[in-house]
N, C-alpha and C. Protein backbone atom coordinates (compact mmCIF):
# COMPACT_ATOMS: atom_id res chain seq x y z
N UNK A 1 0.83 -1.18 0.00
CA UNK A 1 0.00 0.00 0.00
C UNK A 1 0.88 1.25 0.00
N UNK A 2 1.89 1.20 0.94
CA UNK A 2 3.27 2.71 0.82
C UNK A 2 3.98 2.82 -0.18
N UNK A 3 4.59 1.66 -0.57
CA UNK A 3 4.81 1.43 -1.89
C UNK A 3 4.17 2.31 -3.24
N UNK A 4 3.55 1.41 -3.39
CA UNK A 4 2.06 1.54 -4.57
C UNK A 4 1.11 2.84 -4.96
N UNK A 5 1.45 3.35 -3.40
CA UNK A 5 0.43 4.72 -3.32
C UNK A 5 -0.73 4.55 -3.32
N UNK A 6 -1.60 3.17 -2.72
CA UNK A 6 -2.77 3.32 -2.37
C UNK A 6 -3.70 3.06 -1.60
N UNK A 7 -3.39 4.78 -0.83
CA UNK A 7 -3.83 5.07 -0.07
C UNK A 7 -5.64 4.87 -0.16
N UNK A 8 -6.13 4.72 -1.09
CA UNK A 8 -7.74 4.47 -1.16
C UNK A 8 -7.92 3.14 -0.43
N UNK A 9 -6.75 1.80 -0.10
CA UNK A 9 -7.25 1.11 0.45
C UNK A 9 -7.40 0.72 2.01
N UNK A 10 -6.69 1.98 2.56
CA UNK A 10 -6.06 2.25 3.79
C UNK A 10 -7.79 1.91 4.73
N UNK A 11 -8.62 2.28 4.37
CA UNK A 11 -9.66 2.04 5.25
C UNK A 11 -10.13 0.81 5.42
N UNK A 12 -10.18 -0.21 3.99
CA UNK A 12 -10.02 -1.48 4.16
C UNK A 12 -9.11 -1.83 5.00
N UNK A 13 -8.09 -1.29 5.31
CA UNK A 13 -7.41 -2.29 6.28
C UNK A 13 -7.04 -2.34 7.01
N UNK A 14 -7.74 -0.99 7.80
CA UNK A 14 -8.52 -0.38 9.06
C UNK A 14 -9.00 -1.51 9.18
N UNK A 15 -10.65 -1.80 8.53
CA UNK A 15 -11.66 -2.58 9.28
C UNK A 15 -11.45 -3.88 9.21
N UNK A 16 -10.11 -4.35 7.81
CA UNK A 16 -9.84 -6.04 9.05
C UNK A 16 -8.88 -6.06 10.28
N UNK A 17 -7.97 -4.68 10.22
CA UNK A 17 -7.68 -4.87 11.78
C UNK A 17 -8.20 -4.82 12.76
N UNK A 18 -9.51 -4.38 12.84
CA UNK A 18 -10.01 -3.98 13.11
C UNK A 18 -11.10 -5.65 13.97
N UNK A 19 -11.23 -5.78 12.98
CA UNK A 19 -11.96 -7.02 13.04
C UNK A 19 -10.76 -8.35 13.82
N UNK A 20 -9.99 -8.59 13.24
CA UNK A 20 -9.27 -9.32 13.90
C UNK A 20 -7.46 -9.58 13.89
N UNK A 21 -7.72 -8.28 14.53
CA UNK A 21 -5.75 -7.85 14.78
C UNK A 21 -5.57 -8.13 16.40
N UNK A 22 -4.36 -7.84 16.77
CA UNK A 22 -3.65 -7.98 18.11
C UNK A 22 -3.57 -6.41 18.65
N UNK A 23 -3.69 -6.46 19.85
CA UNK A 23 -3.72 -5.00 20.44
C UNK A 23 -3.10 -4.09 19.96
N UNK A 24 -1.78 -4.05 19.58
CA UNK A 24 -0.82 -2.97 19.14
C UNK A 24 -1.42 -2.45 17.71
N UNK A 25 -1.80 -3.71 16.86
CA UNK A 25 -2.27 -3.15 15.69
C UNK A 25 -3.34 -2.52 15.41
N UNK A 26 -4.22 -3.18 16.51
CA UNK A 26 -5.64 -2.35 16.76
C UNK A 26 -5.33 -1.24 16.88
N UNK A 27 -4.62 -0.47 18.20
CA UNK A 27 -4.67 0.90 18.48
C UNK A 27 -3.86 1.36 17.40
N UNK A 28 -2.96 0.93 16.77
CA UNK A 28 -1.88 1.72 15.66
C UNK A 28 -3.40 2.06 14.44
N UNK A 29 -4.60 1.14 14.27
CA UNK A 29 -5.60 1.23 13.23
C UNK A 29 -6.13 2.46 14.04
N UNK A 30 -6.74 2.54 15.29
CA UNK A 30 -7.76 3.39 15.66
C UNK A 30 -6.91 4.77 15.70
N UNK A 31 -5.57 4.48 15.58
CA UNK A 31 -4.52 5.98 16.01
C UNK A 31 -5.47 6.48 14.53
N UNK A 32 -4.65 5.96 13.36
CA UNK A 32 -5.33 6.76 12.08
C UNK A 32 -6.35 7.00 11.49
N UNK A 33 -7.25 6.39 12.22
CA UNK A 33 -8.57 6.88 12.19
C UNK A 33 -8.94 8.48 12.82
N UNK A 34 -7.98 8.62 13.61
CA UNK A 34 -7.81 10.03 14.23
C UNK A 34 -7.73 11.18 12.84
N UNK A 35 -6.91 10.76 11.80
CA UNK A 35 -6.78 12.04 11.06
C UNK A 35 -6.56 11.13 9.55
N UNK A 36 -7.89 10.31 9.34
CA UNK A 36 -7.70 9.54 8.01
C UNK A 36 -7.85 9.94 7.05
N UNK A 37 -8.22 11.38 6.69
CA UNK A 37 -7.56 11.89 5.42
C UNK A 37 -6.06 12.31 5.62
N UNK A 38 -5.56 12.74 6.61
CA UNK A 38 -4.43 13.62 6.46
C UNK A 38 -3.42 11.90 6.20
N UNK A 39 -3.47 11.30 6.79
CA UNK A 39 -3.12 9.62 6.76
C UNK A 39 -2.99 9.39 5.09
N UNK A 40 -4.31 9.69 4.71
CA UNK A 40 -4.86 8.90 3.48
C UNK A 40 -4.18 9.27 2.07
N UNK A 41 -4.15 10.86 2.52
CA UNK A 41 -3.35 11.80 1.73
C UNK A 41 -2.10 11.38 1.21
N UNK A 42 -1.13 11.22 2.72
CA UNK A 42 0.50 10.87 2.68
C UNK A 42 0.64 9.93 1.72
N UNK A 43 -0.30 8.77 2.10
CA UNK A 43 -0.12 7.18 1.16
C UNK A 43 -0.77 7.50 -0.38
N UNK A 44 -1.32 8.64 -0.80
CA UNK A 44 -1.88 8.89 -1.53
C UNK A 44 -0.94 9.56 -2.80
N UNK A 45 -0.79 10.88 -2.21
CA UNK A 45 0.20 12.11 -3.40
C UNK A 45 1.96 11.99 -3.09
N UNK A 46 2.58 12.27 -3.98
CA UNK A 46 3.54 11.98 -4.40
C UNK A 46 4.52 13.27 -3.31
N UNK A 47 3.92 14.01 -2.83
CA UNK A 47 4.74 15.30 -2.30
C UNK A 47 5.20 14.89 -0.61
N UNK A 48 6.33 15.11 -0.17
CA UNK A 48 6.73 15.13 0.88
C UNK A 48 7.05 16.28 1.75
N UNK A 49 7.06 16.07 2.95
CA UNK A 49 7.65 17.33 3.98
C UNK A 49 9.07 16.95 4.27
N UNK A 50 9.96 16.09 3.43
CA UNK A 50 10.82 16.04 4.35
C UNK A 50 11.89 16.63 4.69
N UNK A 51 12.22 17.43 3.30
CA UNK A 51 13.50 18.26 3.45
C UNK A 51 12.99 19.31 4.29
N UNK A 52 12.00 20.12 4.68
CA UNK A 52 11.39 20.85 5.47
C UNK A 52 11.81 20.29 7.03
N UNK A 53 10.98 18.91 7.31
CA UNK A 53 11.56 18.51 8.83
C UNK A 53 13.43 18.47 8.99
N UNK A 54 14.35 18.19 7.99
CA UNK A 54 15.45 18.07 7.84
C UNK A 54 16.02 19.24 8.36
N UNK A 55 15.62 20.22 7.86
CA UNK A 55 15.90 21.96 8.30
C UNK A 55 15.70 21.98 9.74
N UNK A 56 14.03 21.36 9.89
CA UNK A 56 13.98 21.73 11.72
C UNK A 56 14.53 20.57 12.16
N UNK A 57 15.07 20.12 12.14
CA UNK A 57 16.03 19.11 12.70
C UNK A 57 17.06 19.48 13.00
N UNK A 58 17.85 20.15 12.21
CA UNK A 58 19.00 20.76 12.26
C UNK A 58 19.07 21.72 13.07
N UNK A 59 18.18 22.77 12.76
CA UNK A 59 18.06 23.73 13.86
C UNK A 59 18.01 23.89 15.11
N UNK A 60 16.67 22.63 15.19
CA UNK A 60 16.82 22.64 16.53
C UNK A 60 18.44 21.65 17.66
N UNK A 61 19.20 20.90 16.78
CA UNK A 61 20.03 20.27 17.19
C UNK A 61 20.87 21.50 17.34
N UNK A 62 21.57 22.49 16.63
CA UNK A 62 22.17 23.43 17.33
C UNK A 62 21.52 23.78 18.31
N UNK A 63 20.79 24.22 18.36
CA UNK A 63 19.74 25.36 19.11
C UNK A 63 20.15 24.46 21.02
N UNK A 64 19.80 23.05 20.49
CA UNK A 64 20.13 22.42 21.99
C UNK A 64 21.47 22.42 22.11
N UNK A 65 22.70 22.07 21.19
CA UNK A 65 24.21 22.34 21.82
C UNK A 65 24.63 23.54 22.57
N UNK A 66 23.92 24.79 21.97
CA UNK A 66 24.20 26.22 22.18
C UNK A 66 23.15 26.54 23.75
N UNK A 67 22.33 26.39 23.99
CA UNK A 67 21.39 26.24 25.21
C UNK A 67 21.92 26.38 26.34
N UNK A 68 21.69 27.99 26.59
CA UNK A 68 22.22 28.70 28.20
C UNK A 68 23.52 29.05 27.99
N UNK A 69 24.39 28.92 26.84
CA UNK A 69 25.58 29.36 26.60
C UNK A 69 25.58 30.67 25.53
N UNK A 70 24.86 31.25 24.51
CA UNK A 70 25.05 31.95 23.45
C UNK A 70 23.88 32.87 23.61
N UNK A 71 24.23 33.77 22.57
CA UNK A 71 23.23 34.85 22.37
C UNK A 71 21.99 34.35 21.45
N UNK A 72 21.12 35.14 21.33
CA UNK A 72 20.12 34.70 19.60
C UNK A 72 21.23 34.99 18.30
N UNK A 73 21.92 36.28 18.56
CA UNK A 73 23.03 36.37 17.48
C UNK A 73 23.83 35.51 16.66
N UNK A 74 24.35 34.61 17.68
CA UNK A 74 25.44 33.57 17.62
C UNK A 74 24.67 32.36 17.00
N UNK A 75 23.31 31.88 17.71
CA UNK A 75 22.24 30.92 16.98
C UNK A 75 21.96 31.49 15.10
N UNK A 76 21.89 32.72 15.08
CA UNK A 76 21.48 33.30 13.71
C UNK A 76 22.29 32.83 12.72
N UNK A 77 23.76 32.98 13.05
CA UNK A 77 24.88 33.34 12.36
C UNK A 77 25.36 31.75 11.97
N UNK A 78 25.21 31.05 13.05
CA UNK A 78 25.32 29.53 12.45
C UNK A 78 24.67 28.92 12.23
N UNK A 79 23.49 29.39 11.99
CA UNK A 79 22.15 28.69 11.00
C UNK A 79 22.12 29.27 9.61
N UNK A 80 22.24 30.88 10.16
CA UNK A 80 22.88 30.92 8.39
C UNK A 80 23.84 30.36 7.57
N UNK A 81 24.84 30.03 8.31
CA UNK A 81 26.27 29.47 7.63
C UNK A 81 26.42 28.34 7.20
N UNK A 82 25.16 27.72 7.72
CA UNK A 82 25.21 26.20 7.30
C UNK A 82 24.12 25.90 6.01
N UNK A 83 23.16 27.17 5.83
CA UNK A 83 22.79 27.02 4.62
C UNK A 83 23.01 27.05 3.37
């Protein structure tokens, strides 16, 4: 289905876990039922967030080395430099 991109069958397979899965898989089914388009979407279109999270990743990993030691200045200057 992640593969393939299809996400249209994602609800099917909700309701056989649904029907007869093991606890973990149950709640991992009822988790995406929480937001089954935004779910449905991901497995669906071809577009990612990831170089986006990659950025806040980065950031925030300085951001924690530098923490109680530096200015906002010093955070600016080596977030710019690394772009």
């Amino acid at each position: 289905m992640l593969q393939q991109r299809r996400g249209h069958q994602l609800l099917t397979w909700i309701r056989e876990a649904e029907r007869d899965a093991s606890a973990p898989i149950l709640s991992f089914a009822q988790g995406l039922c929480l937001d089954l388009d935004a779910v449905t979407a991901s497995l669906t279109l071809p577009w990612s967030s990831g170089i986006v999270e990659g950025h806040v990743n980065r950031i925030k990993t300085i951001k924690r080395a530098m923490y109680g030691r530096a200015s906002f200045r010093l955070l600016r200057t080596r977030v710019l430099l690394r772009s």
